[in-house]
C-alpha atoms as a PDB file:
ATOM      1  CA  UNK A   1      71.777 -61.400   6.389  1.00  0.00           C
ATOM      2  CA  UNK A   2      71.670 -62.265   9.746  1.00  0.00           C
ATOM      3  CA  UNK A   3      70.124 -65.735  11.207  1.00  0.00           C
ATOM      4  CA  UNK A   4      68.279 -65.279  14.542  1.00  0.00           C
ATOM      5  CA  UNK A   5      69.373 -67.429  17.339  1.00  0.00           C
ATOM      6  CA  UNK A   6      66.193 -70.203  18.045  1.00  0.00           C
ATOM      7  CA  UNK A   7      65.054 -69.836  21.753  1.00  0.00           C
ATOM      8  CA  UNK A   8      65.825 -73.203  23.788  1.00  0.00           C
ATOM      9  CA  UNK A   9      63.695 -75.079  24.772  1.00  0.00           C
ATOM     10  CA  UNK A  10      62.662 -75.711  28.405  1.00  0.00           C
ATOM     11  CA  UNK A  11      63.407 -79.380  29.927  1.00  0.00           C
ATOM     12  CA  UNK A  12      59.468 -80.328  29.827  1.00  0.00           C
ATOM     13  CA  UNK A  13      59.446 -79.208  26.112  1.00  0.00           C
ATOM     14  CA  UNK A  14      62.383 -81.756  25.415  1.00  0.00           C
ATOM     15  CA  UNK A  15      60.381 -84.320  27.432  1.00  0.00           C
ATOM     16  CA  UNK A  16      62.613 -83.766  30.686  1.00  0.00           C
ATOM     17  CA  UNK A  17      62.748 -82.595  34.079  1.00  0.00           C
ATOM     18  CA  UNK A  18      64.681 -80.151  35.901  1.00  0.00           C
ATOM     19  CA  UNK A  19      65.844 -81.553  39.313  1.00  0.00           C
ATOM     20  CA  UNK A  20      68.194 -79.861  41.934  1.00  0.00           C
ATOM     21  CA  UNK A  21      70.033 -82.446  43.942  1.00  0.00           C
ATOM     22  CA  UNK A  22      71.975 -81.018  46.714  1.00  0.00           C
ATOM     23  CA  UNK A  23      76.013 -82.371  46.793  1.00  0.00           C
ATOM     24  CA  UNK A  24      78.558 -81.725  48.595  1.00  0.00           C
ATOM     25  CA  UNK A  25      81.265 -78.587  47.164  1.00  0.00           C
ATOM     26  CA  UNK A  26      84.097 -81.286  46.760  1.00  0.00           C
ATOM     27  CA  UNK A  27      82.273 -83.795  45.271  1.00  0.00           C
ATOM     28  CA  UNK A  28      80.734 -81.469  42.636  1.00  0.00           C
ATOM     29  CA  UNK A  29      84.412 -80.068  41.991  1.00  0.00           C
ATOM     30  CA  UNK A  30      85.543 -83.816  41.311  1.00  0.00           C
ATOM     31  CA  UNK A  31      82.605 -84.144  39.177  1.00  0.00           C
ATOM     32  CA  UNK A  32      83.357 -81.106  37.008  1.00  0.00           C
ATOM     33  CA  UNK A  33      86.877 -81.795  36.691  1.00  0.00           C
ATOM     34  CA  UNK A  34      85.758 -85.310  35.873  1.00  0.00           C
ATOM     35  CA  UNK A  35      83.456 -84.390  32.878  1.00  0.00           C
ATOM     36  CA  UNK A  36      85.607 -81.695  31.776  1.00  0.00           C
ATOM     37  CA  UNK A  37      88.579 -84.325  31.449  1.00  0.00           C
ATOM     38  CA  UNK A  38      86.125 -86.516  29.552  1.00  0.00           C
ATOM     39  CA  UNK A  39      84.456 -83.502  27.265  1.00  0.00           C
ATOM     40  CA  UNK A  40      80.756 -84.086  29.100  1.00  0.00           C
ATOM     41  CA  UNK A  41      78.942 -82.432  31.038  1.00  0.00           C
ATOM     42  CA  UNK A  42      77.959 -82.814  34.803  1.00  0.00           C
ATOM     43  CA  UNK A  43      74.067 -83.804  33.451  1.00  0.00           C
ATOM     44  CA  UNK A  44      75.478 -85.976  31.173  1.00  0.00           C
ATOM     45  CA  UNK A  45      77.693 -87.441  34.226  1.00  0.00           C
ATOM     46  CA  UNK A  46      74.858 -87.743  36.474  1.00  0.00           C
ATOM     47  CA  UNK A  47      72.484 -89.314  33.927  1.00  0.00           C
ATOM     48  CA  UNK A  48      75.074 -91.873  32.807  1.00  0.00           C
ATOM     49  CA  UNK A  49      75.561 -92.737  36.760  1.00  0.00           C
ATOM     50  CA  UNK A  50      71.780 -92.934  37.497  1.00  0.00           C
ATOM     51  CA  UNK A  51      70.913 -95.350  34.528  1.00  0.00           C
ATOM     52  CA  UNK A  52      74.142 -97.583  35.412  1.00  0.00           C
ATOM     53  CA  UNK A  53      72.856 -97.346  39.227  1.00  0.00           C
ATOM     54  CA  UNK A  54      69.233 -98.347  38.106  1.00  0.00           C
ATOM     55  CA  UNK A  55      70.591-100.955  35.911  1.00  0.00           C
ATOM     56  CA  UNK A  56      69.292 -99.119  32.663  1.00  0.00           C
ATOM     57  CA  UNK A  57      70.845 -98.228  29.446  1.00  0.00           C
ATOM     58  CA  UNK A  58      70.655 -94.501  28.515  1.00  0.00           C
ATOM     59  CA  UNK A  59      68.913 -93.564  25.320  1.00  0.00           C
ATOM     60  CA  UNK A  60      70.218 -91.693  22.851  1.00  0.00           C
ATOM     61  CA  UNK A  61      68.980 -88.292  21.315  1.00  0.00           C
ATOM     62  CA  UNK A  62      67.063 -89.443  18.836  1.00  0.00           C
ATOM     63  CA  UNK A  63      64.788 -92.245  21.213  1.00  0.00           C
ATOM     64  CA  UNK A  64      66.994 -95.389  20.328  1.00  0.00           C
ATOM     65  CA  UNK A  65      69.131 -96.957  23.184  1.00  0.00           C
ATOM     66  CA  UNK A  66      72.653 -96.602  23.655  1.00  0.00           C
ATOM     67  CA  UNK A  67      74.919 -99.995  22.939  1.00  0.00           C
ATOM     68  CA  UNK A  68      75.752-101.867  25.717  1.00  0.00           C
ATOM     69  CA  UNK A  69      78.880-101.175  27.722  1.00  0.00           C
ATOM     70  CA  UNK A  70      81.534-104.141  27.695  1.00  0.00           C
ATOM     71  CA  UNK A  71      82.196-102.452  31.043  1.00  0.00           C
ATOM     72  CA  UNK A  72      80.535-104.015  34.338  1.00  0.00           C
ATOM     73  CA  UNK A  73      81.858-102.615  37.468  1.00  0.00           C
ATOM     74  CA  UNK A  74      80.820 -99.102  37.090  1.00  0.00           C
ATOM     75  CA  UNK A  75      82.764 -95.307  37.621  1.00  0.00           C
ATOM     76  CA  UNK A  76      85.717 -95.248  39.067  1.00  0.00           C
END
């Protein structure tokens, strides 16, 4: 018996948007390379960097916020 893959989602179904930002090629290399190193993703990347930019903590899957970083100064 076969199980039948569930369809995604789209981003406004998972109460997101889709955005395209425009970067330059070396920067988004650095950034792959980056998250690939650190087993994210680049939206992950870029959503960590925009809530520690905005002063925000990110939220976690299920709604709840993410602990505090002991970490102040930001990405290196």
């Amino acid at each position: 018996m076969s199980v039948a893959a569930t369809p995604k989602r789209p981003p406004a179904a998972r109460g997101r948007r889709l955005t395209a930002i425009e970067l330059p090629p070396d920067l988004v290399k650095r950034a792959r390379l980056y998250a690939a190193r650190h087993d994210t993703t680049l939206r992950v990347l870029v959503e960590e960097g925009l809530h520690w930019r905005l002063g925000q903590r990110p939220r976690k899957e299920d709604g709840t916020m993410a602990p505090r970083s002991r970490r102040r100064e930001g990405p290196s």
